[in-house]
C-alpha atoms as a PDB file:
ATOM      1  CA  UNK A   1       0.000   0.000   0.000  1.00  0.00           C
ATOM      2  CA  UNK A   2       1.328   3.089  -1.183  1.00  0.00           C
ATOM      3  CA  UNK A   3       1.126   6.718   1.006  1.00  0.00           C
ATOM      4  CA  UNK A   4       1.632  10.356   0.183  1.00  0.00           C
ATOM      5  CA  UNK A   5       5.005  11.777   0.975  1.00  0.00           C
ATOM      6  CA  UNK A   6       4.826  14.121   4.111  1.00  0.00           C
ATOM      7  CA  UNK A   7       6.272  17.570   3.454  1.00  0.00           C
ATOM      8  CA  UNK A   8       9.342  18.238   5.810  1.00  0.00           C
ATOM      9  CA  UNK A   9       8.834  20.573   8.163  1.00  0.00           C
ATOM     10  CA  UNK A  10      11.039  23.853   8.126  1.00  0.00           C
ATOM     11  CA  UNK A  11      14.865  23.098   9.663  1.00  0.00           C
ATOM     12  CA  UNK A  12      15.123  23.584  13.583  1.00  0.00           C
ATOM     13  CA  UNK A  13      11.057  22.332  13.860  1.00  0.00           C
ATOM     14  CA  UNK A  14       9.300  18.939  14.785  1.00  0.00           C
ATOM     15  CA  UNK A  15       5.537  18.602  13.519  1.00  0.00           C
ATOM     16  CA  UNK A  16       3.555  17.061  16.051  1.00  0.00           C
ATOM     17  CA  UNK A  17       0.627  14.756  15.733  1.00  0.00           C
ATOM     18  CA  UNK A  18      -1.429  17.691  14.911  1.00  0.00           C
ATOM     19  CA  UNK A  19      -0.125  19.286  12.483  1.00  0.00           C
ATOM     20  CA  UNK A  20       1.624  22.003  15.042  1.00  0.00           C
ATOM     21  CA  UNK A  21       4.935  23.300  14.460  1.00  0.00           C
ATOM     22  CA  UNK A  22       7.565  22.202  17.554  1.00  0.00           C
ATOM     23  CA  UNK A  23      10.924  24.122  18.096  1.00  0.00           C
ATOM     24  CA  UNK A  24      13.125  21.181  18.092  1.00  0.00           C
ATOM     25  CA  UNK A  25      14.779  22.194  21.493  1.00  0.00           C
ATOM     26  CA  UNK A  26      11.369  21.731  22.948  1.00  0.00           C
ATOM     27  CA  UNK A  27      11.565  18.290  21.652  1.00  0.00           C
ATOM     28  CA  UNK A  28      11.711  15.840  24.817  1.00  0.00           C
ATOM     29  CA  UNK A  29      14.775  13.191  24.249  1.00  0.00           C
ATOM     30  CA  UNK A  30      11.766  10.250  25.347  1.00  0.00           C
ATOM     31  CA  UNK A  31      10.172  12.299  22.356  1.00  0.00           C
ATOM     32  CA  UNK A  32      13.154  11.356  20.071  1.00  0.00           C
ATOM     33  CA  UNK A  33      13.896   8.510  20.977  1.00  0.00           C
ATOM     34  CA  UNK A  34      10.337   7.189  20.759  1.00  0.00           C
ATOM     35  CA  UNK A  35      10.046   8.503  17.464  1.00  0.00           C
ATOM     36  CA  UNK A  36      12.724   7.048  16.282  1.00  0.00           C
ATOM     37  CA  UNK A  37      11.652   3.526  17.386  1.00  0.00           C
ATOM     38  CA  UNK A  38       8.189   3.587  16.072  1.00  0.00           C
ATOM     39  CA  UNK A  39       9.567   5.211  12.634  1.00  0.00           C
ATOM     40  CA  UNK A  40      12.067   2.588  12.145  1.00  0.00           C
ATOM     41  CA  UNK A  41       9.299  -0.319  13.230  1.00  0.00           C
ATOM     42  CA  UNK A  42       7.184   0.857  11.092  1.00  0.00           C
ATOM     43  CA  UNK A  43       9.130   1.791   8.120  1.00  0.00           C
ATOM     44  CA  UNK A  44      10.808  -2.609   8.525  1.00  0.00           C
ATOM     45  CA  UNK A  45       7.017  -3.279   8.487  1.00  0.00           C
ATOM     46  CA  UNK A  46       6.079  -1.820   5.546  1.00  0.00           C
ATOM     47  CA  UNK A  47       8.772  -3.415   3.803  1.00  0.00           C
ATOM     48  CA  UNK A  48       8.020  -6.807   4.735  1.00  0.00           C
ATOM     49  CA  UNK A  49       4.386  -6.632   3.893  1.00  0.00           C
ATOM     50  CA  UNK A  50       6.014  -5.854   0.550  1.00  0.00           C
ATOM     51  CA  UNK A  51       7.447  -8.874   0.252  1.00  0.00           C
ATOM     52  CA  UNK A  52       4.811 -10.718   1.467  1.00  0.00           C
ATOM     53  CA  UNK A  53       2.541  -9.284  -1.096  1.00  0.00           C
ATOM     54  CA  UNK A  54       5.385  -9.841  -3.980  1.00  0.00           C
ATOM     55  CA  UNK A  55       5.188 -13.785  -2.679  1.00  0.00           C
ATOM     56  CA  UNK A  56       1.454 -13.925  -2.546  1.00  0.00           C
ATOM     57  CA  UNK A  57       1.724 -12.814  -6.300  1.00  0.00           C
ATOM     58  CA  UNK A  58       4.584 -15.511  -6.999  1.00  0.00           C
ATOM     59  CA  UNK A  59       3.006 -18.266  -5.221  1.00  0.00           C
ATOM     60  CA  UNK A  60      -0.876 -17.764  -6.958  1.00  0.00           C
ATOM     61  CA  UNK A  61       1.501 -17.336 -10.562  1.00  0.00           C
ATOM     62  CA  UNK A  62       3.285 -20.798  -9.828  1.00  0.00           C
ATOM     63  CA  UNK A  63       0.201 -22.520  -8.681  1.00  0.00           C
ATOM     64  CA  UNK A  64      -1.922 -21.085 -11.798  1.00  0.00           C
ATOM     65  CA  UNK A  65       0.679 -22.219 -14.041  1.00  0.00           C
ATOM     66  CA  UNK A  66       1.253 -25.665 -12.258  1.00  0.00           C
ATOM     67  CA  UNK A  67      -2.743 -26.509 -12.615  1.00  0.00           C
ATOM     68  CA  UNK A  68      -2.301 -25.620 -16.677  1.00  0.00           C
ATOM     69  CA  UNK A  69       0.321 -27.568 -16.795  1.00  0.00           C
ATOM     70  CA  UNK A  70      -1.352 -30.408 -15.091  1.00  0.00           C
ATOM     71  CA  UNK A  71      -4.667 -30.193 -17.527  1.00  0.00           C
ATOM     72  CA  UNK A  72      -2.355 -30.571 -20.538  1.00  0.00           C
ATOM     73  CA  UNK A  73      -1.650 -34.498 -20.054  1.00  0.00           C
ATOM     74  CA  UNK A  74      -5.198 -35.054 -20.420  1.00  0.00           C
ATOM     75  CA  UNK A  75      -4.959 -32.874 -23.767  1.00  0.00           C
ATOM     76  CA  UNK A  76      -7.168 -29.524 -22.001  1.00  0.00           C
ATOM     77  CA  UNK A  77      -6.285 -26.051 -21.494  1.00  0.00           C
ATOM     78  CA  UNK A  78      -7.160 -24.327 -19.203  1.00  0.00           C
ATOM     79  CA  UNK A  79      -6.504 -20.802 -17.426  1.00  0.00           C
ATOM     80  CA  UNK A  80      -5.655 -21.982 -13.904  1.00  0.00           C
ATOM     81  CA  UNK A  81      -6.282 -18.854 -12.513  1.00  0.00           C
ATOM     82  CA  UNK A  82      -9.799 -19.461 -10.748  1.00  0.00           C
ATOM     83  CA  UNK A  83     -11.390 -21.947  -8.601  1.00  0.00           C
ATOM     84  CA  UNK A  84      -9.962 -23.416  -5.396  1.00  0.00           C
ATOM     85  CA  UNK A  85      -7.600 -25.965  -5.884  1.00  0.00           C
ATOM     86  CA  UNK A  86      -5.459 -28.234  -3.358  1.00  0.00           C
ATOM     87  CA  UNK A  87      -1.570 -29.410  -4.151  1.00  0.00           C
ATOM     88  CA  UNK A  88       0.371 -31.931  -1.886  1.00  0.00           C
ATOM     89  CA  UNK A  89       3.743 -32.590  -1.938  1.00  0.00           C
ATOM     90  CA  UNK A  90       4.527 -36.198  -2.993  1.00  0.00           C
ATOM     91  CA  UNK A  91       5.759 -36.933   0.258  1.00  0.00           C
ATOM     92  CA  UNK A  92       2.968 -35.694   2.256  1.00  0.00           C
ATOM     93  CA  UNK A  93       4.701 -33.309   4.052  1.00  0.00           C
ATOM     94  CA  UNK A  94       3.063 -30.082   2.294  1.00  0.00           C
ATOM     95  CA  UNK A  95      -0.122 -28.292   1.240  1.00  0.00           C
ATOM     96  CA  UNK A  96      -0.853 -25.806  -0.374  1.00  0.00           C
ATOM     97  CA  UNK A  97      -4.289 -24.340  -0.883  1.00  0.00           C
ATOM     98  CA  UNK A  98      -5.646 -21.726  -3.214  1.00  0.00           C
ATOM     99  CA  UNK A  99      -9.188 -20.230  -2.458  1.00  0.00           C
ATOM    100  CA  UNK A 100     -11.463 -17.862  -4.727  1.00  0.00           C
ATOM    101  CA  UNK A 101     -14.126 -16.510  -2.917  1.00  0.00           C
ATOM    102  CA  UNK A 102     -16.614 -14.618  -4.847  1.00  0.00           C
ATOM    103  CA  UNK A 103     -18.859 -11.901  -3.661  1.00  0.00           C
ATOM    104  CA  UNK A 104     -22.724 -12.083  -4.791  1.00  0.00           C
ATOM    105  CA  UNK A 105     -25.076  -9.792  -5.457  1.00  0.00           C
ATOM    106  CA  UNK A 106     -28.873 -10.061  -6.366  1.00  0.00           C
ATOM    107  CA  UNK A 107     -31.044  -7.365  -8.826  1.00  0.00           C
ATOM    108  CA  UNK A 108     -34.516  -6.744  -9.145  1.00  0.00           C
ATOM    109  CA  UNK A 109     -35.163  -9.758 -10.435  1.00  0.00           C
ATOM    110  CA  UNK A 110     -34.773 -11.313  -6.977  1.00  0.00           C
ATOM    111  CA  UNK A 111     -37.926  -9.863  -6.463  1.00  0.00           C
ATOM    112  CA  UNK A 112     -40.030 -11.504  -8.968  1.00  0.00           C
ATOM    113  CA  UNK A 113     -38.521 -14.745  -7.714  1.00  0.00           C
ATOM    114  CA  UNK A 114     -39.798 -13.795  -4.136  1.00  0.00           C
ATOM    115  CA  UNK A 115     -43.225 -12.878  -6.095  1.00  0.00           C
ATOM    116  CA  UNK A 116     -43.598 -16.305  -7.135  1.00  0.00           C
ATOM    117  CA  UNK A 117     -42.229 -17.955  -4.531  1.00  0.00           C
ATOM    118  CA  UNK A 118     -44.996 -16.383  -2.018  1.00  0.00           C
ATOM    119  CA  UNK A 119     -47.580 -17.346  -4.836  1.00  0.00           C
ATOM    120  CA  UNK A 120     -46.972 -21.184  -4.612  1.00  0.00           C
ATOM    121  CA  UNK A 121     -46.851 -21.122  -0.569  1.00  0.00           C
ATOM    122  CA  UNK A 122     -50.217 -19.854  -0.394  1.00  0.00           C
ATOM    123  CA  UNK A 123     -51.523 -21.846  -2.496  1.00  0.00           C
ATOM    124  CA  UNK A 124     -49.673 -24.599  -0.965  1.00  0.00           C
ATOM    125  CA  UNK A 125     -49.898 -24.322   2.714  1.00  0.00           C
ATOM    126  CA  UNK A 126     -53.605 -22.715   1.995  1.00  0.00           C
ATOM    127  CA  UNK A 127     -53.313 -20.987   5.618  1.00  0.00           C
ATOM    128  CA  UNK A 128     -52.880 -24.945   7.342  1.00  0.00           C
ATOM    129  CA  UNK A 129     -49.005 -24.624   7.391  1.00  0.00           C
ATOM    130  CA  UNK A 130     -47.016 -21.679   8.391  1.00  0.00           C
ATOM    131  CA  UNK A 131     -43.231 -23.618   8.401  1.00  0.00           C
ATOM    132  CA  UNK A 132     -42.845 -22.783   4.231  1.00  0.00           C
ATOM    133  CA  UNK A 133     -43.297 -19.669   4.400  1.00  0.00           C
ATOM    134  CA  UNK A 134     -41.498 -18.762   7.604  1.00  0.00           C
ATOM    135  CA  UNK A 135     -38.663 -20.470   5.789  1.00  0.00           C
ATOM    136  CA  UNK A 136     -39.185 -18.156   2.584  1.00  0.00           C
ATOM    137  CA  UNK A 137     -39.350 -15.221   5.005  1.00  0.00           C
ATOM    138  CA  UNK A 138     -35.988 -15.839   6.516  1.00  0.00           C
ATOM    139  CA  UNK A 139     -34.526 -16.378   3.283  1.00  0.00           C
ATOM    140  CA  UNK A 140     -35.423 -12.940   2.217  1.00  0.00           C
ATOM    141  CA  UNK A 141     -34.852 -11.136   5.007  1.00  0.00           C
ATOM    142  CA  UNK A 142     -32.506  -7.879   4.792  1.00  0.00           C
ATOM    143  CA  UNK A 143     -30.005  -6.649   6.980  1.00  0.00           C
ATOM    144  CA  UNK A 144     -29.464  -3.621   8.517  1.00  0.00           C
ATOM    145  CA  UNK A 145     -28.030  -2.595   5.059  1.00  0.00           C
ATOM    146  CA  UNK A 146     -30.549  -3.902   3.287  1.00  0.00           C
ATOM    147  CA  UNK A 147     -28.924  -6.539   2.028  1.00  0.00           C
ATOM    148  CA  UNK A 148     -30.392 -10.258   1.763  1.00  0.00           C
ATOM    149  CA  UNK A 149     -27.943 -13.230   2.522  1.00  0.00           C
ATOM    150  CA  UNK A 150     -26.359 -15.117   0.191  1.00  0.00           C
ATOM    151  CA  UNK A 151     -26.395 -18.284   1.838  1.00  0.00           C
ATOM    152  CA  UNK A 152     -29.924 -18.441   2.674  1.00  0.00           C
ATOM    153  CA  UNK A 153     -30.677 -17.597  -1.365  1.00  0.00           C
ATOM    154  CA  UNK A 154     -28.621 -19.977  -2.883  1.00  0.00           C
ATOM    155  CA  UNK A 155     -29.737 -22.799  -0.314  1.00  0.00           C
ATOM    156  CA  UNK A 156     -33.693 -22.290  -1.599  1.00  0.00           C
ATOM    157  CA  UNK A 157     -32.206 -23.353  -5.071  1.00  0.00           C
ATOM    158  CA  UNK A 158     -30.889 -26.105  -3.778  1.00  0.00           C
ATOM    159  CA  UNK A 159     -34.891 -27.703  -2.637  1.00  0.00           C
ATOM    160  CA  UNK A 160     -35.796 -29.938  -4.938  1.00  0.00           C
ATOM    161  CA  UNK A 161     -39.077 -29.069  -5.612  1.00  0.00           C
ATOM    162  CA  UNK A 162     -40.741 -30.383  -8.643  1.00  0.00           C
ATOM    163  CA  UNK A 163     -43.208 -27.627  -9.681  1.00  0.00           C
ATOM    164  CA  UNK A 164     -43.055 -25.647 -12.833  1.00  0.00           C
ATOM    165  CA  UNK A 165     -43.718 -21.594 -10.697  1.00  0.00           C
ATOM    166  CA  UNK A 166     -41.260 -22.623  -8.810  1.00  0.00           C
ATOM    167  CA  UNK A 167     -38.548 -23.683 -11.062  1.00  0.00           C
ATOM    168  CA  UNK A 168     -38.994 -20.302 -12.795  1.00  0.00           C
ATOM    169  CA  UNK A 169     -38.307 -18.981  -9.309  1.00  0.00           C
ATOM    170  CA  UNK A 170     -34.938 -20.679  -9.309  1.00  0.00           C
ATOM    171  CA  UNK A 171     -34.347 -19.282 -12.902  1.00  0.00           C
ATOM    172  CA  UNK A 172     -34.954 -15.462 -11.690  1.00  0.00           C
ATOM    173  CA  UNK A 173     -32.534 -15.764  -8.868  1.00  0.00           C
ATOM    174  CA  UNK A 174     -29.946 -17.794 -10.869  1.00  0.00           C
ATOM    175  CA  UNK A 175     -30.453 -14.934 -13.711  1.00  0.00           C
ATOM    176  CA  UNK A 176     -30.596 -12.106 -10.923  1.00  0.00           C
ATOM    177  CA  UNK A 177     -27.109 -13.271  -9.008  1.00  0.00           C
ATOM    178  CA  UNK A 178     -24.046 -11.411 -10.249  1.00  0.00           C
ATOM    179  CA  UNK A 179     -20.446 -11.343  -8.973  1.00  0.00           C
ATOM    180  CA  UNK A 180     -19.276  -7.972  -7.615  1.00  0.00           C
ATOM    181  CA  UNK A 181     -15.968  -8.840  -6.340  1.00  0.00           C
ATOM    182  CA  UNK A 182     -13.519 -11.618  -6.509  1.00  0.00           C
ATOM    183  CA  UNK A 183     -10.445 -12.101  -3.674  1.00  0.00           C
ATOM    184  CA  UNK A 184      -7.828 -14.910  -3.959  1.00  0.00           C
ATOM    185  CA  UNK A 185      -5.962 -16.716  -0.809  1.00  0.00           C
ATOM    186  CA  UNK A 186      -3.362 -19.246  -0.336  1.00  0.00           C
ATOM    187  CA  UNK A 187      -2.747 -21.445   2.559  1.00  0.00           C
ATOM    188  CA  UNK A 188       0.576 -23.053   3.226  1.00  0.00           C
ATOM    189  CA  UNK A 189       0.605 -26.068   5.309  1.00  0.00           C
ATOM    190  CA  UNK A 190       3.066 -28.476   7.065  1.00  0.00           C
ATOM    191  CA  UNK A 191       2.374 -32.085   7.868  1.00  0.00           C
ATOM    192  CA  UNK A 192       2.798 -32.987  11.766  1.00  0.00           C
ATOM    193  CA  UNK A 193       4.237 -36.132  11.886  1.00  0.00           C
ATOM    194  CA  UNK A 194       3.087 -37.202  15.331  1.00  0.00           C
ATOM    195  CA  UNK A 195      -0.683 -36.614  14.340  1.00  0.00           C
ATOM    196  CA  UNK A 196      -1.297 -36.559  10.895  1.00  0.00           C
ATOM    197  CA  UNK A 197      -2.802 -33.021  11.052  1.00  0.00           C
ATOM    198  CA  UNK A 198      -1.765 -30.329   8.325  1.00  0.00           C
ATOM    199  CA  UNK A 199      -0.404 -27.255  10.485  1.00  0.00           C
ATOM    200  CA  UNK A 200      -0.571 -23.801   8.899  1.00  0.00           C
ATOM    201  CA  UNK A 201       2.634 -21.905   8.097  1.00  0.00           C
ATOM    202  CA  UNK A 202       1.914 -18.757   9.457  1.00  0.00           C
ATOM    203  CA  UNK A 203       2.620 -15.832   7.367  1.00  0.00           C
ATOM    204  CA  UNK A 204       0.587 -13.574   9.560  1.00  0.00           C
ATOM    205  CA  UNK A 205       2.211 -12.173  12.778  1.00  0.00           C
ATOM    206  CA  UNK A 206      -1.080 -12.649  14.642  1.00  0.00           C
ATOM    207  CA  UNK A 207      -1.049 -15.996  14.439  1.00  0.00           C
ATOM    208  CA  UNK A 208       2.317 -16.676  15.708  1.00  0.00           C
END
């Protein structure tokens, strides 16, 4: 992540936190030397996200070329760049993972699938049975934002319900879903030997 160069401030002056102009004998040593710490921290930091970002871009580059690679014994291309895909080492003692997660997002024709939708549960339930269409309800409902989960869409299209109102249902919220955002991860993993289990390599300082 990139940020805007600060403008010095005039020789013999410190700028504080606020934008105020310090004489630099009024300038604590604790000050200095605190300033100097943090600076220097920081500055190590920033450089080693770089790097970390320049590996994430290595690592998804050599796994996207590995799976296209791959595909080509069985005489297909293919991009390798999306989709989640799993390599092990031939030993067993590695993993690595690649993830896509996709963001969805509904338009108005989510609406005429929740138009039919309610149609058929009347006419279903016909006022006896109240469970169908307190199950449609949650599946619509709206956050704060105003936004409708995902999850609780897509599982509706995953009833099987053999009924032609509803099927066209289905089709409006397949036809309705778009993506709006895409994010890649990758997961590096280490067997342990005494259990079995894969054990993340952490590359975030959180976890360590």
């Amino acid at each position: 992540m990139s940020t805007a160069t600060k403008q010095a401030p005039p020789k013999g002056y410190w700028e504080d936190a606020n934008g105020n102009l310090v004489p630099e004998a009024k300038v604590k040593d604790i000050d200095r030397l605190r300033q100097a710490k943090v600076s220097d921290l920081c500055e190590a930091a920033r450089a080693m996200s770089q790097q970390i970002a320049k590996f994430k871009e290595l690592a998804m580059a050599e796994v996207s070329m590995f799976v296209a690679m791959s595909a080509t014994e069985y005489g297909v291309e293919i991009g390798g760049e999306k989709g989640n895909v799993t390599l092990v080492s031939f030993d067993g003692r590695y993993k690595v993972q690649r993830q896509v997660a996709e963001s969805l997002a509904f338009d108005e024709r989510l609406q005429v699938a929740k138009k039919l939708i309610d149609e058929r549960v009347v006419a279903w339930a016909k006022g006896a049975n109240k469970n169908i269409q307190a199950l449609v309800n949650h599946a619509f409902q709206v956050d704060k934002a105003g936004r409708v989960s995902t999850g609780r869409i897509l599982a509706l299209r995953q009833l099987q319900i053999d009924d032609e109102q509803w099927q066209r249902a289905m089709e409006a919220i397949a036809d309705s879903m778009h993506t709006t955002s895409s994010k890649s991860y990758i997961r590096f993993y280490e067997r342990n030997e005494a259990t079995g289990e894969y054990v993340a390599i952490a590359l975030d300082m959180a976890a360590l």
